[in-house]
N, C-alpha and C. Protein backbone atom coordinates (compact mmCIF):
# COMPACT_ATOMS: atom_id res chain seq x y z
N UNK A 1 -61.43 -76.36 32.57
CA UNK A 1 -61.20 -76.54 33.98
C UNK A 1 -60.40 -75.35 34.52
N UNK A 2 -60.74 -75.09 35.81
CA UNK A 2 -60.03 -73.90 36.48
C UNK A 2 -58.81 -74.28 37.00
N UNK A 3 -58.08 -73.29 37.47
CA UNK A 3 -57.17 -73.47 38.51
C UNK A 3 -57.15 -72.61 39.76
N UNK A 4 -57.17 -73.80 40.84
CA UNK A 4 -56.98 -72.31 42.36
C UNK A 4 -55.84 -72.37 42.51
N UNK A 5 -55.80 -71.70 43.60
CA UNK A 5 -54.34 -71.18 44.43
C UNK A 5 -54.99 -70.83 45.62
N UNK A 6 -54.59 -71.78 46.46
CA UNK A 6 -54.55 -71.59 47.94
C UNK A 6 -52.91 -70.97 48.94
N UNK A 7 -53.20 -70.32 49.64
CA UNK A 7 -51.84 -69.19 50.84
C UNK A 7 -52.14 -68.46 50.67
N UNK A 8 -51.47 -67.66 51.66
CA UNK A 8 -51.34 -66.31 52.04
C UNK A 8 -51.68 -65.16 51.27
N UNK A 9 -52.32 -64.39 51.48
CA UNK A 9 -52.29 -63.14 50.11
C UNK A 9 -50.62 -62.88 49.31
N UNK A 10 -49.90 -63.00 50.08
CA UNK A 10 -48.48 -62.72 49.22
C UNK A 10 -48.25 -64.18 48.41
N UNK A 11 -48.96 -64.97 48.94
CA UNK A 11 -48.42 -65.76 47.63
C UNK A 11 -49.01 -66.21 46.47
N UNK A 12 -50.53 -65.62 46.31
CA UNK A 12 -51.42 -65.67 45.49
C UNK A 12 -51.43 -64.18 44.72
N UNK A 13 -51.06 -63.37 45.56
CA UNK A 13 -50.75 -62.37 44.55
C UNK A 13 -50.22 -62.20 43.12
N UNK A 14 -49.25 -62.90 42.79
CA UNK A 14 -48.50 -63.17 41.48
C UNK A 14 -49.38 -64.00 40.72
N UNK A 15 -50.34 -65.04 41.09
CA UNK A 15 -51.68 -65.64 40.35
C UNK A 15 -52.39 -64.87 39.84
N UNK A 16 -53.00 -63.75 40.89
CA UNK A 16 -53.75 -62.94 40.84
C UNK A 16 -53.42 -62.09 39.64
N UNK A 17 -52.69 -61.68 39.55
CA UNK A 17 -51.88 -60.87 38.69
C UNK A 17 -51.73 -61.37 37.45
N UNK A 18 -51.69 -62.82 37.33
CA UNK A 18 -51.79 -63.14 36.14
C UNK A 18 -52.76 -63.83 35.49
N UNK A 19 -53.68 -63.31 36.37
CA UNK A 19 -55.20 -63.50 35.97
C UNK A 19 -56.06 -64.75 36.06
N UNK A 20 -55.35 -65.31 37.48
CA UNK A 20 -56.20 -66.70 38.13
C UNK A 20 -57.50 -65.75 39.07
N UNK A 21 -58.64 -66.41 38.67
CA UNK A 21 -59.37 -65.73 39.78
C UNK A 21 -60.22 -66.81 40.87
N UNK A 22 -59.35 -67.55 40.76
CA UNK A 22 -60.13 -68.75 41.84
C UNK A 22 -59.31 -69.06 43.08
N UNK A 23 -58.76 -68.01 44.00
CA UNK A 23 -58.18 -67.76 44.75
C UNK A 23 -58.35 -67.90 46.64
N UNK A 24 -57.55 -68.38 47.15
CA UNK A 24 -58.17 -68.74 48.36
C UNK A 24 -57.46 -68.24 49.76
N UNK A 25 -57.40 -67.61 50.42
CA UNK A 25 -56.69 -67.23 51.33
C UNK A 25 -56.92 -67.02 52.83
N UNK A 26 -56.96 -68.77 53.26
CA UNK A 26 -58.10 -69.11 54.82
C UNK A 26 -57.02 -68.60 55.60
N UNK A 27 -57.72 -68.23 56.97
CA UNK A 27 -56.76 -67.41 58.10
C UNK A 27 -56.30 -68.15 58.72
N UNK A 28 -56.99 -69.60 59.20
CA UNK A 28 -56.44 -70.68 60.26
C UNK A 28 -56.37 -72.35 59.41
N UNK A 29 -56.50 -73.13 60.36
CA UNK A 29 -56.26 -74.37 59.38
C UNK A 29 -57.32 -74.76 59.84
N UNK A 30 -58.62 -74.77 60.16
CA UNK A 30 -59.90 -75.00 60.08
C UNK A 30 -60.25 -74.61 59.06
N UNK A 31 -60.08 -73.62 58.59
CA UNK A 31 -60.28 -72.85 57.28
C UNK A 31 -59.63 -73.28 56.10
N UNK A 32 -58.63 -73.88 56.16
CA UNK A 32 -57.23 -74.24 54.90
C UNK A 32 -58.05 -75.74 54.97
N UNK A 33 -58.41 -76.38 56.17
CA UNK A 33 -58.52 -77.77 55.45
C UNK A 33 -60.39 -77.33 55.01
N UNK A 34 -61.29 -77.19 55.10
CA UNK A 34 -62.17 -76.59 54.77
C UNK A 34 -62.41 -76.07 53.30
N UNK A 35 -61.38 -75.63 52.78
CA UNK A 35 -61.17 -75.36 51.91
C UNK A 35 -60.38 -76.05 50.82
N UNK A 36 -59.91 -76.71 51.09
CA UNK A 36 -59.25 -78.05 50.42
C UNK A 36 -59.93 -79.03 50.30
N UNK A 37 -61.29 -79.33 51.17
CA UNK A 37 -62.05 -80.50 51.18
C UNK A 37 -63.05 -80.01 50.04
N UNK A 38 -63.51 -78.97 49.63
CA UNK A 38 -64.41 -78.14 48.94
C UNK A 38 -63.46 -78.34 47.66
N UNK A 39 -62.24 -78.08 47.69
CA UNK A 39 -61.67 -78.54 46.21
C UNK A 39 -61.19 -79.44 45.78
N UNK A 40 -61.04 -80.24 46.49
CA UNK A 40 -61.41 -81.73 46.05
C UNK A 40 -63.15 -82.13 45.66
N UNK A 41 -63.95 -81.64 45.96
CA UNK A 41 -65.26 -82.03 45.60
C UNK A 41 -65.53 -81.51 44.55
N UNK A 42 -64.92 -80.51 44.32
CA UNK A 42 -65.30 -79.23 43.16
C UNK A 42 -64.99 -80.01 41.69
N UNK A 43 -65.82 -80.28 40.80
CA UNK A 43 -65.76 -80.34 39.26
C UNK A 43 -64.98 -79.50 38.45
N UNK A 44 -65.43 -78.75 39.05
CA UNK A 44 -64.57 -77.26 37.99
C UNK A 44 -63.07 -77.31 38.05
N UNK A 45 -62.48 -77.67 39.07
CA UNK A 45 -61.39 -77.01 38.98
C UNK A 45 -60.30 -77.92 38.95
N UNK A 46 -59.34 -78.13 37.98
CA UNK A 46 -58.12 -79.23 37.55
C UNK A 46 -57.12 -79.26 38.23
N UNK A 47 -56.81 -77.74 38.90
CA UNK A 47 -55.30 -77.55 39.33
C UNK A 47 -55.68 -76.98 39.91
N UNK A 48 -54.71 -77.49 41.43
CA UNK A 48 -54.98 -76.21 42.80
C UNK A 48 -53.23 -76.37 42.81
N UNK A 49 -52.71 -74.91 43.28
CA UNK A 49 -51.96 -74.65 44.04
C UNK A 49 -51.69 -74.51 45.04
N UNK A 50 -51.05 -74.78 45.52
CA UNK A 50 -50.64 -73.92 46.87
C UNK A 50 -49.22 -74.33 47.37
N UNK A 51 -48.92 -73.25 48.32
CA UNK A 51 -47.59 -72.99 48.84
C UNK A 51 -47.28 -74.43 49.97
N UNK A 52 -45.92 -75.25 49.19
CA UNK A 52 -45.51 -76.34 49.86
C UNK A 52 -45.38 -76.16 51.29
N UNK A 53 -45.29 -75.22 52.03
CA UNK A 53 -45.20 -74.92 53.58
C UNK A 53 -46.23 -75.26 54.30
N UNK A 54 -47.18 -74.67 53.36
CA UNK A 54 -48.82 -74.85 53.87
C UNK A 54 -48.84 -76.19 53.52
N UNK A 55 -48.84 -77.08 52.50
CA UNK A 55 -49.47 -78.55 52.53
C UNK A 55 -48.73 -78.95 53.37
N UNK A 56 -47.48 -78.83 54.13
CA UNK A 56 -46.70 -79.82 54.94
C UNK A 56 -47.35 -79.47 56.17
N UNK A 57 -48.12 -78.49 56.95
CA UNK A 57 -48.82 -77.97 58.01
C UNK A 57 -50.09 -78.78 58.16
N UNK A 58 -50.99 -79.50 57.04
CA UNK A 58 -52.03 -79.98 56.66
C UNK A 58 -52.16 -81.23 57.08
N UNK A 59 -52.89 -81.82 57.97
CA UNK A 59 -53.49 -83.02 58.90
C UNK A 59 -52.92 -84.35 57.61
N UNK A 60 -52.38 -85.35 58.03
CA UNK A 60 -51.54 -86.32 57.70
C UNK A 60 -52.67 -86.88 56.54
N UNK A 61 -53.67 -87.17 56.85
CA UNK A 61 -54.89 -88.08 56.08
C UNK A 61 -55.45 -86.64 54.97
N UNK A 62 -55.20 -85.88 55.30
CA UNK A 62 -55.56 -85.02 54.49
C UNK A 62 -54.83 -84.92 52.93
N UNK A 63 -53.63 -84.54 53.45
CA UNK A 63 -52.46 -84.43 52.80
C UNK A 63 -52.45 -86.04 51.77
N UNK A 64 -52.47 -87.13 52.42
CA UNK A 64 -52.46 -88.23 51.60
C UNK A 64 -54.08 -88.16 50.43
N UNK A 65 -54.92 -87.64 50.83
CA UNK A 65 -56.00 -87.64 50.28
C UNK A 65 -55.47 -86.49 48.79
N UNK A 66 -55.16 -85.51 49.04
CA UNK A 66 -54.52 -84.25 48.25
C UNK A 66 -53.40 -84.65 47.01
N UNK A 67 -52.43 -85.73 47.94
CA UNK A 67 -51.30 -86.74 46.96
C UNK A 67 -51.74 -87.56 45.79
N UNK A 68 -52.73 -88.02 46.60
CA UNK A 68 -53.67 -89.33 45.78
C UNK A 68 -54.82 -88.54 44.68
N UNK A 69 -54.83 -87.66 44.45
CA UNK A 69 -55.84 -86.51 44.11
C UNK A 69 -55.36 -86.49 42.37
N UNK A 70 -56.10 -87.12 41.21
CA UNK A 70 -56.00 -86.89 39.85
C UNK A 70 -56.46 -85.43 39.34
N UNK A 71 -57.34 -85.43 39.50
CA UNK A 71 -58.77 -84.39 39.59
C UNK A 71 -59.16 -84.00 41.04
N UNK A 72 -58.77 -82.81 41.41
CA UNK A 72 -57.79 -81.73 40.84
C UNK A 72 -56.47 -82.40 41.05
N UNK A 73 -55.72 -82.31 40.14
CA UNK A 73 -54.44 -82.16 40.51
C UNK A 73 -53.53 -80.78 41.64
N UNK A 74 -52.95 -81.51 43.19
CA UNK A 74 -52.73 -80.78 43.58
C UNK A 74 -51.09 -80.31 43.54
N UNK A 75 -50.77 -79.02 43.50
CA UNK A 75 -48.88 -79.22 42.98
C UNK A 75 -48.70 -77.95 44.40
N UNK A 76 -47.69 -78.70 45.62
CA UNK A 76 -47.63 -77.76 45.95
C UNK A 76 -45.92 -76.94 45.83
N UNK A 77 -46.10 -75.69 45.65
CA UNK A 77 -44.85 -75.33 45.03
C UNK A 77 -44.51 -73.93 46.13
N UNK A 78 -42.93 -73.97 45.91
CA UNK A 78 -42.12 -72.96 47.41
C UNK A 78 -40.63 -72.78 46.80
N UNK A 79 -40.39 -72.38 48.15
CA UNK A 79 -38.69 -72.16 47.85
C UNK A 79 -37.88 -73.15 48.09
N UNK A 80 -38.32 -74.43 48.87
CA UNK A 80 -36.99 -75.09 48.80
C UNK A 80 -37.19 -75.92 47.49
N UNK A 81 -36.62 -76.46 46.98
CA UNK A 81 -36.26 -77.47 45.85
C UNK A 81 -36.61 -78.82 46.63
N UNK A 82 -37.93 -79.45 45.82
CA UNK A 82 -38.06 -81.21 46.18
C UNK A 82 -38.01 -81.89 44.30
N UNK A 83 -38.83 -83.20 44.64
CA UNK A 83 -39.21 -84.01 43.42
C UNK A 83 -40.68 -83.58 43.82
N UNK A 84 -41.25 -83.83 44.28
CA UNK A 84 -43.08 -83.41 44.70
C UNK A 84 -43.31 -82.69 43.43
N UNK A 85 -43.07 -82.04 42.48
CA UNK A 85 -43.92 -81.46 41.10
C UNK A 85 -43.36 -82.03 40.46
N UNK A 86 -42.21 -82.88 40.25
CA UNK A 86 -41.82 -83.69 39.21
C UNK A 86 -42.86 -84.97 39.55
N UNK A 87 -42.61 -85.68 40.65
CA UNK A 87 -43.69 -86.85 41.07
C UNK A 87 -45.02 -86.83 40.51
N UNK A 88 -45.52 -85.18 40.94
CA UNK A 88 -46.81 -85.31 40.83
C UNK A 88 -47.50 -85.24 39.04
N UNK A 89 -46.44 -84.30 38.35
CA UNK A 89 -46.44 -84.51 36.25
C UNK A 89 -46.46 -85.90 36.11
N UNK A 90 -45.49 -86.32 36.48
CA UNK A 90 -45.40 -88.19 35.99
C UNK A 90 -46.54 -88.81 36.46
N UNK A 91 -47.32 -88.34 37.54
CA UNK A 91 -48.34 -89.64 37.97
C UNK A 91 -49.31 -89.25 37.31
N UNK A 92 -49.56 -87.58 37.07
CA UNK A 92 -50.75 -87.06 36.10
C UNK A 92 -51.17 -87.77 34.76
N UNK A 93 -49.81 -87.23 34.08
CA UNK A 93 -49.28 -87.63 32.17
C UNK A 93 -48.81 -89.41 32.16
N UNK A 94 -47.92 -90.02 32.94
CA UNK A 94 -47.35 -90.95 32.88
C UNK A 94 -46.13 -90.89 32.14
N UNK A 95 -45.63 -89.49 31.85
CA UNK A 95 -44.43 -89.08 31.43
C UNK A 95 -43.35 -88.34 32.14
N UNK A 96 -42.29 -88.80 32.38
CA UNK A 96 -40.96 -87.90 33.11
C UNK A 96 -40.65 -87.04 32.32
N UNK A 97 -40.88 -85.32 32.23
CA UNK A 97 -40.81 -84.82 31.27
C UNK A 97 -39.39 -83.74 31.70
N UNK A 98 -38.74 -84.41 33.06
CA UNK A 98 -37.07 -83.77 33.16
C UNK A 98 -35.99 -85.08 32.32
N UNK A 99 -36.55 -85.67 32.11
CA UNK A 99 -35.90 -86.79 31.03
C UNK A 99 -35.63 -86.50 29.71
C-alpha cells in the first residue's frame, strides 16, 4: 500500500525527498476536497497525509468522512501539538502506543 501527502509544495517537499511519490498539491478547496474524495476511493493507498491546517479548512462532512476513514488511514500532522495522531494509531492498531 502507498502513502500520499496532500499541502502545499513546502510541505510535501520533505516527503518528496524522502521518496513518497504519491503527492498532491490542489490550488483551491474544490481541488483539496476533489482530491481527498479520489483517496478515499483509491485501493492503493493506506496512508494519506496531510497538513492539520488544511484538514481543519475541509467541509465539516468531509472531514468526519476522513476521521471515520480505516483504509486509508488519514493522519493529519502540523505545528501545533493535538491527540488527533495519537487518536487516530489507537483506532487503527487498537493499541495506545504513548503508554
Amino acid at each position: 500500500m502507498d502513502i500520499a501527502v496532500v499541502g502545499t509544495p513546502e510541505f510535501t517537499l520533505g516527503f518528496q525527498l524522502a521518496g513518497i511519490d504519491s503527492l498532491f498539491n490542489p490550488e483551491d478547496e474544490e481541488a483539496m476536497v476533489s482530491v481527498f474524495k479520489s483517496l478515499l476511493n483509491s485501493k492503493s493507498v493506506g496512508i494519506v497525509v496531510v497538513d492539520s491546517t488544511i484538514l481543519a479548512t475541509l467541509p465539516e462532512r468531509l472531514r468526519d468522512q476522513l476521521s471515520a476513514s480505516v483504509s486509508p488511514t488519514v493522519l493529519g500532522i502540523g505545528t501545533e501539538e493535538d491527540t488527533a495522531l495519537r487518536d487516530t494509531i489507537r483506532k487503527a492498531i487498537g493499541v495506545d502506543l504513548w503508554k
